[in-house]
Protein backbone atom coordinates (compact mmCIF):
# COMPACT_ATOMS: atom_id res chain seq x y z
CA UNK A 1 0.00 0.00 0.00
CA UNK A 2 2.77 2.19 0.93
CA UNK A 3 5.24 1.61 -1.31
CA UNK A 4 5.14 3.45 -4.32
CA UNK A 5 3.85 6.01 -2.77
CA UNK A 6 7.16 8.31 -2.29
CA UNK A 7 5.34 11.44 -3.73
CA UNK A 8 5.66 15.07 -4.73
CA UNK A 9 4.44 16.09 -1.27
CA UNK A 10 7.75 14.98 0.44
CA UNK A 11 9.39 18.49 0.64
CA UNK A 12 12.59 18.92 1.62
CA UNK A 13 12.69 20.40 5.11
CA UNK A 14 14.54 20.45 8.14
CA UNK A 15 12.95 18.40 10.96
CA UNK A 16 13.87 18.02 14.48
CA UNK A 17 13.15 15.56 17.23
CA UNK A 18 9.45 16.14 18.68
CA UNK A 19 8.60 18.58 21.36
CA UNK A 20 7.94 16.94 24.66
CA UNK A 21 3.95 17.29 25.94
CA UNK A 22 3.74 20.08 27.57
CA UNK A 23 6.78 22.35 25.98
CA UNK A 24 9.41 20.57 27.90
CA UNK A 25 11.06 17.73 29.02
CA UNK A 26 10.95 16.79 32.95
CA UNK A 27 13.47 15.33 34.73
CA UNK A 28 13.05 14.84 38.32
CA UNK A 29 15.89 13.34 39.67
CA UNK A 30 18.39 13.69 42.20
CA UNK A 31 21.49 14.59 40.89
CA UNK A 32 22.78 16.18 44.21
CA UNK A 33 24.20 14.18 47.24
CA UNK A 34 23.11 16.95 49.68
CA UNK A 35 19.57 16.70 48.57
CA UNK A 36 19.17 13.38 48.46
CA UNK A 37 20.12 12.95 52.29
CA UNK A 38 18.29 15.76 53.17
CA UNK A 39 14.22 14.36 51.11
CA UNK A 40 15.70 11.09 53.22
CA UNK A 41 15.95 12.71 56.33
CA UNK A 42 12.19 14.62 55.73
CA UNK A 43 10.61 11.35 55.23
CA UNK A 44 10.91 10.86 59.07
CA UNK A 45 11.21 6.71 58.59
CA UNK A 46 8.04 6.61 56.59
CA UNK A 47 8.45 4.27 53.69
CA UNK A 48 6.30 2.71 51.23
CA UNK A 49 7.04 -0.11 49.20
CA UNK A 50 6.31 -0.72 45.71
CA UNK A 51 4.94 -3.02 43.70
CA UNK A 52 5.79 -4.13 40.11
CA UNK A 53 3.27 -1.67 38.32
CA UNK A 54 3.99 1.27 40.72
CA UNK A 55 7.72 1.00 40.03
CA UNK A 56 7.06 1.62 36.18
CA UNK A 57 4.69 4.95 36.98
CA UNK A 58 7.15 5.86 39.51
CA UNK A 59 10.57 5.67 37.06
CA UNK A 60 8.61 6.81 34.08
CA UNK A 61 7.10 10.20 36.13
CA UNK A 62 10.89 10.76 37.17
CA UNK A 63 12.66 10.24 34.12
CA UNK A 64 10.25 12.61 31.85
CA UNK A 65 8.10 10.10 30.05
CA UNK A 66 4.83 11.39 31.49
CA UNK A 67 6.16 14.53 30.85
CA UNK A 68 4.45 17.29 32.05
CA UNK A 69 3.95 15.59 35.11
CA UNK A 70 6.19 16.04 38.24
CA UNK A 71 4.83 13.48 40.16
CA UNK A 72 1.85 11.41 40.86
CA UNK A 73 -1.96 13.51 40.22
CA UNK A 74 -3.78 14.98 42.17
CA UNK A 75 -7.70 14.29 42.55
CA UNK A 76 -8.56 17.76 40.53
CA UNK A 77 -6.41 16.43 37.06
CA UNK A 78 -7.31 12.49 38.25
CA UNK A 79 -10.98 13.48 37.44
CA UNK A 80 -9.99 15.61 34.35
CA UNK A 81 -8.79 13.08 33.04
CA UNK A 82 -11.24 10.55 33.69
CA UNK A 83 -13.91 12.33 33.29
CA UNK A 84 -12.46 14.73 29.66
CA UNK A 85 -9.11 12.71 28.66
CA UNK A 86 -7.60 15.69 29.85
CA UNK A 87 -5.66 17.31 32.87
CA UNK A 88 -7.03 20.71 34.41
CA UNK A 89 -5.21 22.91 32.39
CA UNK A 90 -6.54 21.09 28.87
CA UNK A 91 -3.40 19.01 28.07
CA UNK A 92 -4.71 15.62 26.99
CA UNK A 93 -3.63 12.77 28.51
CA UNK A 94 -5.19 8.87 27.81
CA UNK A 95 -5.12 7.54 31.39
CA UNK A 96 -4.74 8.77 35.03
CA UNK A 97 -1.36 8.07 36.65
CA UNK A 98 -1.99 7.87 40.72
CA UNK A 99 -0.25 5.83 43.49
CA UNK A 100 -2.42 3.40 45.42
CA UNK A 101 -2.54 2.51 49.15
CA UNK A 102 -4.27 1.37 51.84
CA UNK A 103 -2.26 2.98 54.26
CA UNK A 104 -4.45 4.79 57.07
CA UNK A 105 -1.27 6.52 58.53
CA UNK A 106 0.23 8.10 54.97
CA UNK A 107 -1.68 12.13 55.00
CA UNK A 108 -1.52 14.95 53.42
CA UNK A 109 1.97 17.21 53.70
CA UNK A 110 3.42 14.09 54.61
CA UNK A 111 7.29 13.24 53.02
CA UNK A 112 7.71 9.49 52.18
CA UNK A 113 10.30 7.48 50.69
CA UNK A 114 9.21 5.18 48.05
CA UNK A 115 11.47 2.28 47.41
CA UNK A 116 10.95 -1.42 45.55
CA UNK A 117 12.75 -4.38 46.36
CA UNK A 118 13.91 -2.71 49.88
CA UNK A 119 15.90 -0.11 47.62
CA UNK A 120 15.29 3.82 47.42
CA UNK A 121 13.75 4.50 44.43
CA UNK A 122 12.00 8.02 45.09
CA UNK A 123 10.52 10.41 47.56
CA UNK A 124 7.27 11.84 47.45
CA UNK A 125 5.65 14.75 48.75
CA UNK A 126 1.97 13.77 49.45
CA UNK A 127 -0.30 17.16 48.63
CA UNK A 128 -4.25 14.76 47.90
CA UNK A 129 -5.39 11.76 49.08
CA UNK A 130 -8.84 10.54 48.56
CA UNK A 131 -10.99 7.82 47.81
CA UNK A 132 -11.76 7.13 44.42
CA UNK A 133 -15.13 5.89 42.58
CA UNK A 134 -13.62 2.66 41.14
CA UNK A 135 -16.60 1.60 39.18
CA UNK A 136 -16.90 4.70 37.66
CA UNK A 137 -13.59 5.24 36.95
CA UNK A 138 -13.02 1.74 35.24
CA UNK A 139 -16.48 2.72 33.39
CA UNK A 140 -14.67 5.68 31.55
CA UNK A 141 -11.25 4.48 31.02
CA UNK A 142 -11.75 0.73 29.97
CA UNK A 143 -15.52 1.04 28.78
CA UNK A 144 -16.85 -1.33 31.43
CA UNK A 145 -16.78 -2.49 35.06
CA UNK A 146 -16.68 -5.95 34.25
CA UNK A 147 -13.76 -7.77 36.46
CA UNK A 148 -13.43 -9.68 33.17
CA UNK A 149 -11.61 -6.63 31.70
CA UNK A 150 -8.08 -6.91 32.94
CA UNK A 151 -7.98 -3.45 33.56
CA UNK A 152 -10.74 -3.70 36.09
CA UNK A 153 -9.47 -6.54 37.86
CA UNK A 154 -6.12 -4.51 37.88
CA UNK A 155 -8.33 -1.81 39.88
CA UNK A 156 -10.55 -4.16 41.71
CA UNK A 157 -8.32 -6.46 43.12
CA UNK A 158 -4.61 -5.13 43.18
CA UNK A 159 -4.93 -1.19 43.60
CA UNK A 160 -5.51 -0.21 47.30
CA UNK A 161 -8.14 1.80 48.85
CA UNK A 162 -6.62 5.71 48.53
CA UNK A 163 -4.99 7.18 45.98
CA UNK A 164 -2.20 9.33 46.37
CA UNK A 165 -1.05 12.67 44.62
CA UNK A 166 1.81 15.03 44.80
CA UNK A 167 5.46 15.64 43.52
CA UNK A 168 8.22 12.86 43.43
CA UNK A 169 12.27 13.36 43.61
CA UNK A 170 13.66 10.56 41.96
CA UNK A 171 16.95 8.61 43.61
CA UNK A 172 17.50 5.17 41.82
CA UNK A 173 15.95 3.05 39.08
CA UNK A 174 15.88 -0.71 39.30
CA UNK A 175 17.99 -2.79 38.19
CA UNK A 176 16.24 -5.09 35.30
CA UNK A 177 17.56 -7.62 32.68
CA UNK A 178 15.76 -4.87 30.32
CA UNK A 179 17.84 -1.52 30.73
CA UNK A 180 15.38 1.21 29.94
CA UNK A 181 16.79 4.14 28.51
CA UNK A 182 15.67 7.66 29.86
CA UNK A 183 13.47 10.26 27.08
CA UNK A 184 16.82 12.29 27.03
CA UNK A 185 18.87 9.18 26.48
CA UNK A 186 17.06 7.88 24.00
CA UNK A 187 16.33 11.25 22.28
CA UNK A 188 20.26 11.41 22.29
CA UNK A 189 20.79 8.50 20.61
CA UNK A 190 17.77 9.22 17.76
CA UNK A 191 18.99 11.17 14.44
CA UNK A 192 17.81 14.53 15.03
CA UNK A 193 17.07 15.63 11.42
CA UNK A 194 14.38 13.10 10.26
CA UNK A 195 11.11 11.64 10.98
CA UNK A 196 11.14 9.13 13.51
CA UNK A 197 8.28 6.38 13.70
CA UNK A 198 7.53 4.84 16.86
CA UNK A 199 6.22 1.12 16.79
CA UNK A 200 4.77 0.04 20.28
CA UNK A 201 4.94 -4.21 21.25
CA UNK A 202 4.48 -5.77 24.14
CA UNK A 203 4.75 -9.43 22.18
CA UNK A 204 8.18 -10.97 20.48
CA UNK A 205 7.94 -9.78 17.14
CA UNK A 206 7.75 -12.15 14.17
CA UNK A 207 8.35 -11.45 10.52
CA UNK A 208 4.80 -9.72 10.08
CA UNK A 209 5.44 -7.38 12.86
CA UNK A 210 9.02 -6.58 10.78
CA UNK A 211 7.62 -6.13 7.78
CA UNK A 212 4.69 -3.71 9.30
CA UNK A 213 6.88 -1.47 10.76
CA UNK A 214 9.48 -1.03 8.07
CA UNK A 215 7.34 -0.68 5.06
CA UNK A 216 5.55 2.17 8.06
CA UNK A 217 8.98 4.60 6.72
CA UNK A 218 7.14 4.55 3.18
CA UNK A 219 4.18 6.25 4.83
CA UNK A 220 3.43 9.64 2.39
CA UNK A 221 3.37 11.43 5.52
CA UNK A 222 6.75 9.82 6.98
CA UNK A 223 9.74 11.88 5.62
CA UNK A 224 12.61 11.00 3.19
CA UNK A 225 15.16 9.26 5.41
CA UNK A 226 12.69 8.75 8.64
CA UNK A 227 13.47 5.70 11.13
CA UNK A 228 11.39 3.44 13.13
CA UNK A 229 12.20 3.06 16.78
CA UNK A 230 10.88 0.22 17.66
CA UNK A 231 9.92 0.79 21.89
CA UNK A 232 8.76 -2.54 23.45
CA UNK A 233 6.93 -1.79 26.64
CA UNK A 234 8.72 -4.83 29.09
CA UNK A 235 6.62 -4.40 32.03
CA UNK A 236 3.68 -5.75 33.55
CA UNK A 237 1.04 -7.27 31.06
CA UNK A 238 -1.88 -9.31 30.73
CA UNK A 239 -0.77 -12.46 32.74
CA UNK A 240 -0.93 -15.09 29.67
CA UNK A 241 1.56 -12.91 27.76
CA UNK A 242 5.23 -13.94 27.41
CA UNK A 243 7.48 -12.60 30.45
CA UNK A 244 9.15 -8.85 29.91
CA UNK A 245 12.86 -10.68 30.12
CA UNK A 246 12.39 -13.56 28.00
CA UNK A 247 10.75 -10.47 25.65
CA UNK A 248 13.57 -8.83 25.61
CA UNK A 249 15.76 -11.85 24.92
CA UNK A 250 14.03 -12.18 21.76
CA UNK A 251 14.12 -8.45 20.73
CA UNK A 252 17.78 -8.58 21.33
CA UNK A 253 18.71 -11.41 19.12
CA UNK A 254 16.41 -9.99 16.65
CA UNK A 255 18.21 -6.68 16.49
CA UNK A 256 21.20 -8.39 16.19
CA UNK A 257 20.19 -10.75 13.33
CA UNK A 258 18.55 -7.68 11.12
CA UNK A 259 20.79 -5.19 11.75
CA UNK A 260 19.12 -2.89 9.73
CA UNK A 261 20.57 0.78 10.42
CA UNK A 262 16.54 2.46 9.37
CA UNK A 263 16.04 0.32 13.33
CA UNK A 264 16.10 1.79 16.54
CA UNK A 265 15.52 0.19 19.54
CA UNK A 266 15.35 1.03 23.16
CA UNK A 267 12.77 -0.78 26.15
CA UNK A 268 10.25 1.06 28.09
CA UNK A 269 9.20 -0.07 31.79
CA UNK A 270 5.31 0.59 31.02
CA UNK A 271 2.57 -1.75 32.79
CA UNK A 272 -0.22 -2.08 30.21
CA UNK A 273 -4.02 -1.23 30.67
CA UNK A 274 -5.45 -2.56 27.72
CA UNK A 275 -7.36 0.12 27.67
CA UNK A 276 -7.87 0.15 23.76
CA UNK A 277 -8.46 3.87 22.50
CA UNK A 278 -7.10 5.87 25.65
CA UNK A 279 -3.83 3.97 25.73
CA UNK A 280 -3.33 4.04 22.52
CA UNK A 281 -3.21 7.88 23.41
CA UNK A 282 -1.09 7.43 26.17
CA UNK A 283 1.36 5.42 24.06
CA UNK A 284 1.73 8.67 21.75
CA UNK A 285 2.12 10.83 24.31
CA UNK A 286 5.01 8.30 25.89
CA UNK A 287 6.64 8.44 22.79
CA UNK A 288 6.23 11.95 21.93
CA UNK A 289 8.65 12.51 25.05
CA UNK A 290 11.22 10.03 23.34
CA UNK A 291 11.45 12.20 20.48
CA UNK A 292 8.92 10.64 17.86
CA UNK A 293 7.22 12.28 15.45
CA UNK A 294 4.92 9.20 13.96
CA UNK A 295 2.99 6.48 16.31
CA UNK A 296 2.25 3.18 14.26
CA UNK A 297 -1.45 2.18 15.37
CA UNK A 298 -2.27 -1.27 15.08
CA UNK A 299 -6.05 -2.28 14.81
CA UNK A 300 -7.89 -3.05 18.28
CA UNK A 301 -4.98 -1.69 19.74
CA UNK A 302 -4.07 -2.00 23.08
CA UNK A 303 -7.58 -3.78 23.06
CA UNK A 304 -8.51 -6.83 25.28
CA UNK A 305 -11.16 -9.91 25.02
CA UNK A 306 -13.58 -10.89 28.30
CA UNK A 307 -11.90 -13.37 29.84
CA UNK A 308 -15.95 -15.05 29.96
CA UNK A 309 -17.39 -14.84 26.36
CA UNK A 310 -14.21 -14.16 24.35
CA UNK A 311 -15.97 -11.01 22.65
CA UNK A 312 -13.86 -8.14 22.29
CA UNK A 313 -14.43 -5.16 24.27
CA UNK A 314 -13.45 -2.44 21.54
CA UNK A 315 -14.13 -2.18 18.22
CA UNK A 316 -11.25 -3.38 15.62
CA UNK A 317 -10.32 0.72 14.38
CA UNK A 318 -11.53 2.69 17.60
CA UNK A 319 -7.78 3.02 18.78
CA UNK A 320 -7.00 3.98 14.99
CA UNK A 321 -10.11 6.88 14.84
CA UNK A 322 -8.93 8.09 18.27
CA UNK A 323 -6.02 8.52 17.38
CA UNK A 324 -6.33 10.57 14.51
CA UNK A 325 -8.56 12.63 15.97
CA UNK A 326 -6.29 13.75 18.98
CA UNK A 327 -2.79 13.33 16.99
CA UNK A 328 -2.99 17.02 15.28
CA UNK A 329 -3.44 18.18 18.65
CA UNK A 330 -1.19 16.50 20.47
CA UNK A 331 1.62 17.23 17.31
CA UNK A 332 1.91 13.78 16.44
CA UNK A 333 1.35 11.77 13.56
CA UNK A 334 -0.59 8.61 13.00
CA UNK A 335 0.57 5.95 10.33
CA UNK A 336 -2.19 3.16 10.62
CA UNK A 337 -0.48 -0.37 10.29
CA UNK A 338 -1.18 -2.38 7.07
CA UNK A 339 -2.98 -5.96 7.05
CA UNK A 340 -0.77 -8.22 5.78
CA UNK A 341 -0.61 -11.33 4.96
CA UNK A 342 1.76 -14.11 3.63
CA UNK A 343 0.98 -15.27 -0.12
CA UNK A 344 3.75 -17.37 -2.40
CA UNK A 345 4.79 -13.57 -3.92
CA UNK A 346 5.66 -12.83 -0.31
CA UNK A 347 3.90 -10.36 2.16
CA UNK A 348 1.26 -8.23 0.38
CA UNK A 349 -1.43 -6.02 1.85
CA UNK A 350 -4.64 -8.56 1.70
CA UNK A 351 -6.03 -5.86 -1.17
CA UNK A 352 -3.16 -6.58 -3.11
CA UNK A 353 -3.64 -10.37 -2.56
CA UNK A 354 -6.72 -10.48 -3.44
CA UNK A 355 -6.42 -8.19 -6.65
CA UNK A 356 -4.07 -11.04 -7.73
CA UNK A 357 -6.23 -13.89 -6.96
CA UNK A 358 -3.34 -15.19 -4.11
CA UNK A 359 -4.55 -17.47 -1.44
CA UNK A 360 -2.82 -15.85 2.22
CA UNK A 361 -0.70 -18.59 3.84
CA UNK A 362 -2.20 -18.92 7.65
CA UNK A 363 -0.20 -19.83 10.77
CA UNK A 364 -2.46 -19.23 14.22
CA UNK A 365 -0.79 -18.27 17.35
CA UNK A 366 -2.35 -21.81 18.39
CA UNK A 367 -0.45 -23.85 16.09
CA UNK A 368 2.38 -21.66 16.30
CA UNK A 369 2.40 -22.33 20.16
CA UNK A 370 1.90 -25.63 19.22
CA UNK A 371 4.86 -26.94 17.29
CA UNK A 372 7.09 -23.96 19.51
CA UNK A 373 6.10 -26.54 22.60
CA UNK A 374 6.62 -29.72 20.18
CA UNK A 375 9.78 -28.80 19.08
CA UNK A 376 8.45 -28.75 15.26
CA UNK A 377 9.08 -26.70 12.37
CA UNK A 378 8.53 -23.41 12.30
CA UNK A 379 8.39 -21.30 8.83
CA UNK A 380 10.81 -18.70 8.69
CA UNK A 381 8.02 -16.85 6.82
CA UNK A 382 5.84 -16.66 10.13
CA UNK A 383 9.15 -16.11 12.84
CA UNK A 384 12.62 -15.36 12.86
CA UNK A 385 14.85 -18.12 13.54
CA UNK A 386 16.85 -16.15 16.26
CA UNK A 387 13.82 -15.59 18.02
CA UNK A 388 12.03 -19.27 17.69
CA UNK A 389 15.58 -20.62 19.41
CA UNK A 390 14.65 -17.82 22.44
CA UNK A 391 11.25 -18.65 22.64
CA UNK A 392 12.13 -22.36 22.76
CA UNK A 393 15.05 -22.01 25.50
CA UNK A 394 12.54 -19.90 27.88
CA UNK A 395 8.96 -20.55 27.20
């Protein structure tokens, strides 16, 4: 579909990495000794430890990824934003980032160190704590209250009772298999001149998935020159998916067997919603503070099935239509993904397969799991070698 379509309206112009959300790009931590020891001091032995999904809000608040956001929100932009898709001051932004607890003793103007795995990771300030309407809130950010959703049983059952707002100091990161770059890191190691298209994964990526994202750079809107930087989020995820390290494993042996230099990768500690349309928007904005200009959306993004009836809880292009819709705004650009599909002249758009009369070539991730457990062949058409030998070692 795309290719081919290298036209006239490719101008020649200087580009430059993206603008952060919000005009600039936040960085709040510790760089200072003194200050450190001193937020340590104010916290008066008051510590809270975090989980595996807090840990990812936490490091991505403190590194600039949630850029403009300093620290955890308050109640007034938590119920902009679930409520509008929006923070108080009209900024959009897909889903709320907050800090649960059932603490009774943690209160307002309170100082408390937040660390995971017995290890300092940040301090936080505590300016709001409140209740929150759970049912509601799962009603406008997943489209349901059904504990079937796996973002409402993420609510339900692991978030506590209060939420928590106010302003973090960051003092560590963890230490993961996965290093995750910082925005400014990765925005340091991006070319700074060209279009940069950002492809979002939280699954190993077969040779679909490859061919998706690079024929993405002969988008008409992507520029002459643009790269993909491919950003797999290796966090938390729905709980049948693949492992974030074994993940990586894969995306690391893939990068080396490719090599191809239009390929940019880095890893991004996100814990997923499946939230569909909204996190699709909070994916752009995530990568709009890496530096992209371009987000790849995939059909029924982000989107998840009940866990009961198997019937999907978003429609197949609502991520896709939201997306455009808020992009202009939020100064990024969409690039829908193509279907593809495998035919004996290689991977064609399923128009152009069936213009030609060619019958697709079908592998389901059943069978695919199948012979992967078996120890059977795999076609190099559906999976990279490199990442079938990962898969096989670990899964």
């Amino acid at each position: 579909m795309f290719r081919g379509l290298r036209v006239a309206a490719r101008v020649a112009q200087k580009r430059f990495l993206n603008t952060p959300h919000g005009g600039a790009l936040v960085n709040q931590m510790v760089e200072c000794q003194k200050e450190a020891t001193e937020l340590l001091k104010a916290c008066e032995g008051r510590v809270m430890e975090l989980n595996d999904r807090q840990i990812c809000d936490t490091q991505l608040i403190a590194t600039g990824a949630f850029s403009p956001l300093k620290g955890f929100m308050g109640e007034g932009d938590y119920q902009a934003v679930v409520e509008d898709m929006r923070l108080e001051n009209g900024l959009i932004f897909g889903l709320p980032v907050v800090l649960d607890t059932d603490s009774e003793d943690i209160a307002p103007g309170q100082t408390v160190l937040l660390q995971y795995n017995g290890q300092p990771m940040a301090v936080l300030t505590v300016e709001s704590k409140w209740t929150p309407d759970k049912v509601a809130e799962c009603k406008k950010l997943y489209g349901t209250s059904e504990l079937e959703h796996p973002g409402t049983l993420m609510v339900a059952t692991q978030r506590g009772k209060y939420y928590l707002g106010g302003e973090i100091r960051g003092l560590g990161t963890p230490v993961r298999e996965f290093p995750c770059q910082t925005p400014a890191e990765v925005r340091a190691s991006l070319p700074q001149d060209v279009d940069v298209v950002a492809f979002q994964c939280r699954n190993p990526v077969h040779r679909a998935h490859y061919e998706l994202f690079t024929r993405a750079l002969d988008a008409p809107n992507v520029g002459k020159d643009g790269v993909v930087l491919v950003h797999p989020t290796c966090g938390p995820t729905q709980k049948d998916d693949i492992p974030g390290d074994v993940r990586y494993k894969t995306y690391e042996v893939l990068k080396e067997e490719t090599k191809d230099p239009r390929v940019k990768w880095a890893y991004m500690p996100y814990s997923m919603h499946m939230a569909g349309p909204r996190e699709a928007i909070q994916h752009m904005l995530l990568r709009k503070n890496y530096g992209c200009t371009h987000f790849i959306i995939g059909r029924d993004m982000a989107g998840s099935k009940s866990s009961i009836t198997g019937e999907d809880y978003y429609g197949a292009y609502d991520a896709q239509e939201t997306a455009a819709k808020y992009g202009p705004e939020m100064g990024m650009k969409t690039v829908p993904s193509l279907n593809l599909v495998y035919t004996e002249e290689g991977y064609l758009t399923a128009d152009e397969a069936k213009e030609k009369n060619l019958k697709p070539v079908k592998l389901s991730g059943t069978e695919f799991r199948r012979r992967l457990r078996a120890g059977e062949e795999i076609p190099e058409w559906f999976a990279f070698k490199s990442v079938v030998n990962v898969l096989r070692q670990h899964v």
